[in-house]
Protein backbone atom coordinates (compact mmCIF):
# COMPACT_ATOMS: atom_id res chain seq x y z
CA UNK A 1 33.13 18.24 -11.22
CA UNK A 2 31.25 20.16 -13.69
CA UNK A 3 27.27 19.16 -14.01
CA UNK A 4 24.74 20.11 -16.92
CA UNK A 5 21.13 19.55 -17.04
CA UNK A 6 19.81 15.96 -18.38
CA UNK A 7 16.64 14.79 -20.17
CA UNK A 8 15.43 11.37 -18.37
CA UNK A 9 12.66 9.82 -18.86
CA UNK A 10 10.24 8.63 -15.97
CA UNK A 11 9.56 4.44 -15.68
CA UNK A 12 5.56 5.40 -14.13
CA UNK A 13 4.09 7.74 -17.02
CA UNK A 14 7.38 7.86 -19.62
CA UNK A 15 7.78 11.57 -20.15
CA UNK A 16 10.67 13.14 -20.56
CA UNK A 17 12.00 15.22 -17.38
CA UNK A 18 15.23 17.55 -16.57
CA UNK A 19 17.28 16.08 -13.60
CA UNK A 20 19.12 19.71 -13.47
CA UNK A 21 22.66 20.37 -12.55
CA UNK A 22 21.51 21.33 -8.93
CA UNK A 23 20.19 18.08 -8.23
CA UNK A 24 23.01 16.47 -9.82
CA UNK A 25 24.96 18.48 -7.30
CA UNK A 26 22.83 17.13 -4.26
CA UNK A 27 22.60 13.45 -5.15
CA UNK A 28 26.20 13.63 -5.91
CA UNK A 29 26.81 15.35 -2.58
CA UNK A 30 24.80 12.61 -0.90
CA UNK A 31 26.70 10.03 -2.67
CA UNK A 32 23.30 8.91 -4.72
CA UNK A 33 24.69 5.86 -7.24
CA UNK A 34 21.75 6.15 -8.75
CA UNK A 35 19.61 8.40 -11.13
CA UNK A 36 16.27 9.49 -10.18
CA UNK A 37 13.83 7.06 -12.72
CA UNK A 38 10.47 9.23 -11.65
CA UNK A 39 9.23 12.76 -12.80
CA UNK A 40 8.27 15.38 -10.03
CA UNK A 41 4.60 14.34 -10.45
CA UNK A 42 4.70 10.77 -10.48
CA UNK A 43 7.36 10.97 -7.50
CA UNK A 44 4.70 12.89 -5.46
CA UNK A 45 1.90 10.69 -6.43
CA UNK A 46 3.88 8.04 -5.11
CA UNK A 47 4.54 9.41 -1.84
CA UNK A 48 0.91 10.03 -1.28
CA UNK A 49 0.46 6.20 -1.68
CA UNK A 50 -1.67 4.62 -3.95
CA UNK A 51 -5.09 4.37 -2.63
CA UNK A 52 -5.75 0.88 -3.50
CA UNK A 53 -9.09 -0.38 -3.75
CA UNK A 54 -9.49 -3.87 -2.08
CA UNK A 55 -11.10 -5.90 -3.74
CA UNK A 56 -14.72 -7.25 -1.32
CA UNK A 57 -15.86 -10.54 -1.79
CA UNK A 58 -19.36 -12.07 -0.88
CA UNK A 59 -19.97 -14.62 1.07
CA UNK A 60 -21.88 -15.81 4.45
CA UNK A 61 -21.31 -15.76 7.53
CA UNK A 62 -20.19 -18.88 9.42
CA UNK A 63 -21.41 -18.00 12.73
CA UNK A 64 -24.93 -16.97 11.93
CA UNK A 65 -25.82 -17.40 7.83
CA UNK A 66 -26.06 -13.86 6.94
CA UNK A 67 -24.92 -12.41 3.54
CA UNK A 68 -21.78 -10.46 4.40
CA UNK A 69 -18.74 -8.25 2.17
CA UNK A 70 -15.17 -9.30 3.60
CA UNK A 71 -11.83 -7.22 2.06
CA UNK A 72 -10.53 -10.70 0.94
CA UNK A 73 -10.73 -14.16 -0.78
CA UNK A 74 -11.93 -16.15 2.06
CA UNK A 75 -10.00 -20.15 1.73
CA UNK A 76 -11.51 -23.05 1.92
CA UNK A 77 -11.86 -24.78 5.73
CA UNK A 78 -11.82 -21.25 7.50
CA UNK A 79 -14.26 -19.80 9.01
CA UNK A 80 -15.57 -16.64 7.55
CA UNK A 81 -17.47 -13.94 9.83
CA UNK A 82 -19.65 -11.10 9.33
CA UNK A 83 -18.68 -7.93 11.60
CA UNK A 84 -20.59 -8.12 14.22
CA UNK A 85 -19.87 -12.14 15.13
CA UNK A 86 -15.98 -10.93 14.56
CA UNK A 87 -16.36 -7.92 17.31
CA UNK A 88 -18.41 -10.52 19.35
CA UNK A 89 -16.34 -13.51 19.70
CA UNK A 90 -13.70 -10.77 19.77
CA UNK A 91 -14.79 -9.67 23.02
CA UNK A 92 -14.87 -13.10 24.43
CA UNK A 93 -11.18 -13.58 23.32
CA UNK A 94 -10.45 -10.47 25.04
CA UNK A 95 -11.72 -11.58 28.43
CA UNK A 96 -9.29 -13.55 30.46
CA UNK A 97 -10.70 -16.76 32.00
CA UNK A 98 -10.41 -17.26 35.71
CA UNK A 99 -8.47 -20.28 37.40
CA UNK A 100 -10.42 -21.13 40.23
């Protein structure tokens, strides 16, 4: 099967990339259906991950009233704690209880 290089473009940034005969030879080689759809760069970037930002929310504790940052939308009904009343009543989870 003869393979010749082919201009594709990339679904992340839209340029225009070559998907070369060699790597037409390996993906055909590894019985790839499909085409790549992402450019060197934006392949790579992708692998790295995306470093997300989450997003913090204010609020107050439920344990003791302080103002706290938590990485989430707290819901209604649910207790919401600040760190240090998480790692303590943490702790106290942690412990087994003894049967006497």
């Amino acid at each position: 099967m003869e393979f010749s290089d082919r201009t594709l473009k990339c679904i992340d940034c839209g340029s225009d990339f070559v998907f070369t005969a060699g790597e037409q030879v390996f993906f055909n080689d590894k019985q790839f259906k499909n085409d790549p759809k992402r450019c060197k760069q934006c392949k790579a970037k992708r692998a790295r991950g995306s470093q997300k930002v989450r997003p913090e929310t204010r609020t107050t504790c439920s344990e003791c009233g302080a103002e706290t940052t938590v990485p989430f939308k707290p819901t209604q009904g649910r207790p919401v704690l600040c760190r240090s009343c998480f790692q303590r009543l943490g702790n106290l989870r942690a412990v087994p209880e003894t049967a006497d």
